[in-house]
Protein backbone atom coordinates (compact mmCIF):
# COMPACT_ATOMS: atom_id res chain seq x y z
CA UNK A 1 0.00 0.00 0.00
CA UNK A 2 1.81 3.08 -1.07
CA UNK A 3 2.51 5.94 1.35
CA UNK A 4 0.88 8.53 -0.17
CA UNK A 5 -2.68 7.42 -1.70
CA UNK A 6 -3.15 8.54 -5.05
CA UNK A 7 -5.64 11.07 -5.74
CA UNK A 8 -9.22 10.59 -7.25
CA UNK A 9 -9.78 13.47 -9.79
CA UNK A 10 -6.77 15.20 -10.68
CA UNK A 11 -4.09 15.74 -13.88
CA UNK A 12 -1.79 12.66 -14.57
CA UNK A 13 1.27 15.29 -13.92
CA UNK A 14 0.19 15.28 -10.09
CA UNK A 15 -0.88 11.49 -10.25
CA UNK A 16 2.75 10.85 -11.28
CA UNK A 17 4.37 13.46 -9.06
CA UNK A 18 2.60 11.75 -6.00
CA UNK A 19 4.13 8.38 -7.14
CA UNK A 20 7.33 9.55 -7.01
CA UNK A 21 6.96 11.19 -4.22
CA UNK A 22 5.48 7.64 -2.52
CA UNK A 23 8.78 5.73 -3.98
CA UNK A 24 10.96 8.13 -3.12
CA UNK A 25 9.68 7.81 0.72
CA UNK A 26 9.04 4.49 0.39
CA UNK A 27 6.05 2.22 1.40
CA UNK A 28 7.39 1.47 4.99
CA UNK A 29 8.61 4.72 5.93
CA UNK A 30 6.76 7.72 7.32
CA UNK A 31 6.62 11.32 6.40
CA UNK A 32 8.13 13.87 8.80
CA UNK A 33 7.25 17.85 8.13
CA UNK A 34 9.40 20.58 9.28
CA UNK A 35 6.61 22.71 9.85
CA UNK A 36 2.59 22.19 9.82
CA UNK A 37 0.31 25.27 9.69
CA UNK A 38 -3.68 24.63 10.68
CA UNK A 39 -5.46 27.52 9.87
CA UNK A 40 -8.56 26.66 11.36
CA UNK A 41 -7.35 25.84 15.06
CA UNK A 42 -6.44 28.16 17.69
CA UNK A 43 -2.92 29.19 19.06
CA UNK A 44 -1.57 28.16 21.86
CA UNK A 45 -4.66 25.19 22.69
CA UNK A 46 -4.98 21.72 23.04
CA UNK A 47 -6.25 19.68 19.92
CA UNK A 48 -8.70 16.62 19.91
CA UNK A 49 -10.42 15.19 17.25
CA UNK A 50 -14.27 15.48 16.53
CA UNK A 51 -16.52 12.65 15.90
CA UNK A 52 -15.77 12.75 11.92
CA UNK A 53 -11.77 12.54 13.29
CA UNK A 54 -11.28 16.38 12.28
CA UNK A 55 -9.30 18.30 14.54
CA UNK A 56 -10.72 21.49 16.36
CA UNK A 57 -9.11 22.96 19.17
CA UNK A 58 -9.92 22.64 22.97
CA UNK A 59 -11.71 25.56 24.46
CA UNK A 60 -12.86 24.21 27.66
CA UNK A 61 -10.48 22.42 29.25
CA UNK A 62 -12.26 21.55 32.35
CA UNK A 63 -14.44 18.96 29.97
CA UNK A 64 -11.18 16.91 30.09
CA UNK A 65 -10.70 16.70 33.88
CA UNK A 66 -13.27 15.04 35.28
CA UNK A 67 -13.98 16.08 39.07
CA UNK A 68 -14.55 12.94 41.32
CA UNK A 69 -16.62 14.36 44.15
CA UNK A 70 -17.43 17.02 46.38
CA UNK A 71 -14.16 18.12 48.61
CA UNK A 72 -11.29 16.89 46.35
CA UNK A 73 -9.73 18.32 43.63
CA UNK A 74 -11.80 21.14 42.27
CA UNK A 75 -11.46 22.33 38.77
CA UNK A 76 -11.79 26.33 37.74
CA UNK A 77 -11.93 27.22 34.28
CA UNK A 78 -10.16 30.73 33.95
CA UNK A 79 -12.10 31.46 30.74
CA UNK A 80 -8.97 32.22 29.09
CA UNK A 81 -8.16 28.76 27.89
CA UNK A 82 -6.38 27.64 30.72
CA UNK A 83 -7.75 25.87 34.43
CA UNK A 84 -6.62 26.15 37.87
CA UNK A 85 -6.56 22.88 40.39
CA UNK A 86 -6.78 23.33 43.69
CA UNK A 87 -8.05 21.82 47.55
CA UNK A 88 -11.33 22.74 49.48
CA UNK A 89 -9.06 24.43 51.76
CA UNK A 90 -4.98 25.12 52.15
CA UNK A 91 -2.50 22.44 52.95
CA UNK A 92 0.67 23.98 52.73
CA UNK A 93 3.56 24.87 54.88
CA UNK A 94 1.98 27.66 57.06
CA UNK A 95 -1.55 26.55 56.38
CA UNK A 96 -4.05 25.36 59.21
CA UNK A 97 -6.17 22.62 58.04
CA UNK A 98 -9.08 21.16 59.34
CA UNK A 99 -10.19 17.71 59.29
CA UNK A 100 -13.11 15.51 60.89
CA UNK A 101 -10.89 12.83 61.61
CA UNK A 102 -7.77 11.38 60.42
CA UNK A 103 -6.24 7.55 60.47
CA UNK A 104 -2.43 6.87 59.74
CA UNK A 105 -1.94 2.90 58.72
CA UNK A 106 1.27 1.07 58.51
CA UNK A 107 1.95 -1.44 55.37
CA UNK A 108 0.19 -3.95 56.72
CA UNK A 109 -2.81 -1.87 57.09
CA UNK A 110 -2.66 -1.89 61.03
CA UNK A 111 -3.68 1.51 62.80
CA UNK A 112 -1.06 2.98 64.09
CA UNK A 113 -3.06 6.84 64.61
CA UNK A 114 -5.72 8.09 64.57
CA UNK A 115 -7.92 11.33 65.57
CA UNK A 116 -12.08 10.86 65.98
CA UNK A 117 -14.20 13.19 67.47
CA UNK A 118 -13.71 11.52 70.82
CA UNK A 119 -10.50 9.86 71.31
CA UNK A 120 -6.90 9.75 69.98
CA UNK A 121 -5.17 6.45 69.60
CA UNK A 122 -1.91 5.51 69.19
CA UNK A 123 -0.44 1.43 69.24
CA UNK A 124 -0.30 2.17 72.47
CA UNK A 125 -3.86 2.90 73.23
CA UNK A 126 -6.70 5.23 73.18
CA UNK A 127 -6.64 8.28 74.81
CA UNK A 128 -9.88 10.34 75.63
CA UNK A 129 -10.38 13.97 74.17
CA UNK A 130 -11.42 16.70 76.76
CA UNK A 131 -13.33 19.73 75.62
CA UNK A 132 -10.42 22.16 74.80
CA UNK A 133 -6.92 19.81 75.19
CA UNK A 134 -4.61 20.81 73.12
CA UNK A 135 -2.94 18.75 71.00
CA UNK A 136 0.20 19.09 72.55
CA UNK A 137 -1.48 17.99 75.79
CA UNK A 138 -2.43 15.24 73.78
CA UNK A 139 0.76 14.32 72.80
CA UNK A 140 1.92 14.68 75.81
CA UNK A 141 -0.16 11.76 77.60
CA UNK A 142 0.68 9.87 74.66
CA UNK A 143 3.90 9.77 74.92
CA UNK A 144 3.20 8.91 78.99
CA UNK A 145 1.21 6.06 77.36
């Protein structure tokens, strides 16, 4: 099957130049361009194909990430062809999360933390939560424990 198929209604002197073209390349080689210009797509965007396999550009990139569920990664479309992904709330260096609960497991999937409402627990044991400890009193009597 030649490279380059050979076009339906046109003048032998293309029909011929396309053939040469196809044996110069060869049938198991592929073509490599130096430059491509799409007139019809927009700068700087993402490209898909349509469902005829034409390419268009992306203008709404959120339609490509697809948000799991409420309070995880939400998705912001900037309207300018480009998103922003961020948390329901901060988690960096100076930041002061919150969290309903939290559970640290080893490898073996053995509890070694974990915060509730009502009690901390290390290996060692649980440890009840009075109204306003801290959690360095917490720690504390952990580390007693």
């Amino acid at each position: 099957m030649p490279l380059v198929p050979e076009p339906i209604n046109c003048d032998e002197s293309v029909k011929r130049a396309i053939r040469a073209i196809s044996r110069k390349l060869g049938y198991t080689s592929s073509g490599l361009l130096a430059g491509l210009t799409l007139t019809d797509l927009t700068a700087s965007r993402l490209v898909a194909t349509d469902s005829g396999k034409v390419l268009e550009s992306i203008t709404d990139l959120t339609e490509w990430i697809i948000e799991s569920s409420a309070n995880q990664v939400v998705v912001t479309d900037n309207g300018d062809g480009t998103l922003t992904l961020s948390l329901p709330q901060d988690v960096h260096v100076d930041a002061t999360p919150e969290f309903a609960g939290i559970t640290i497991k080893d490898s073996s999937d053995d509890i070694i933390f974990y915060v509730d409402d009502d009690e901390m627990y290390f290996t060692g044991g649980a440890i009840p939560i009075a109204d306003g400890m801290s959690i360095g009193l917490l720690l504390a009597l952990t580390y007693k424990t």
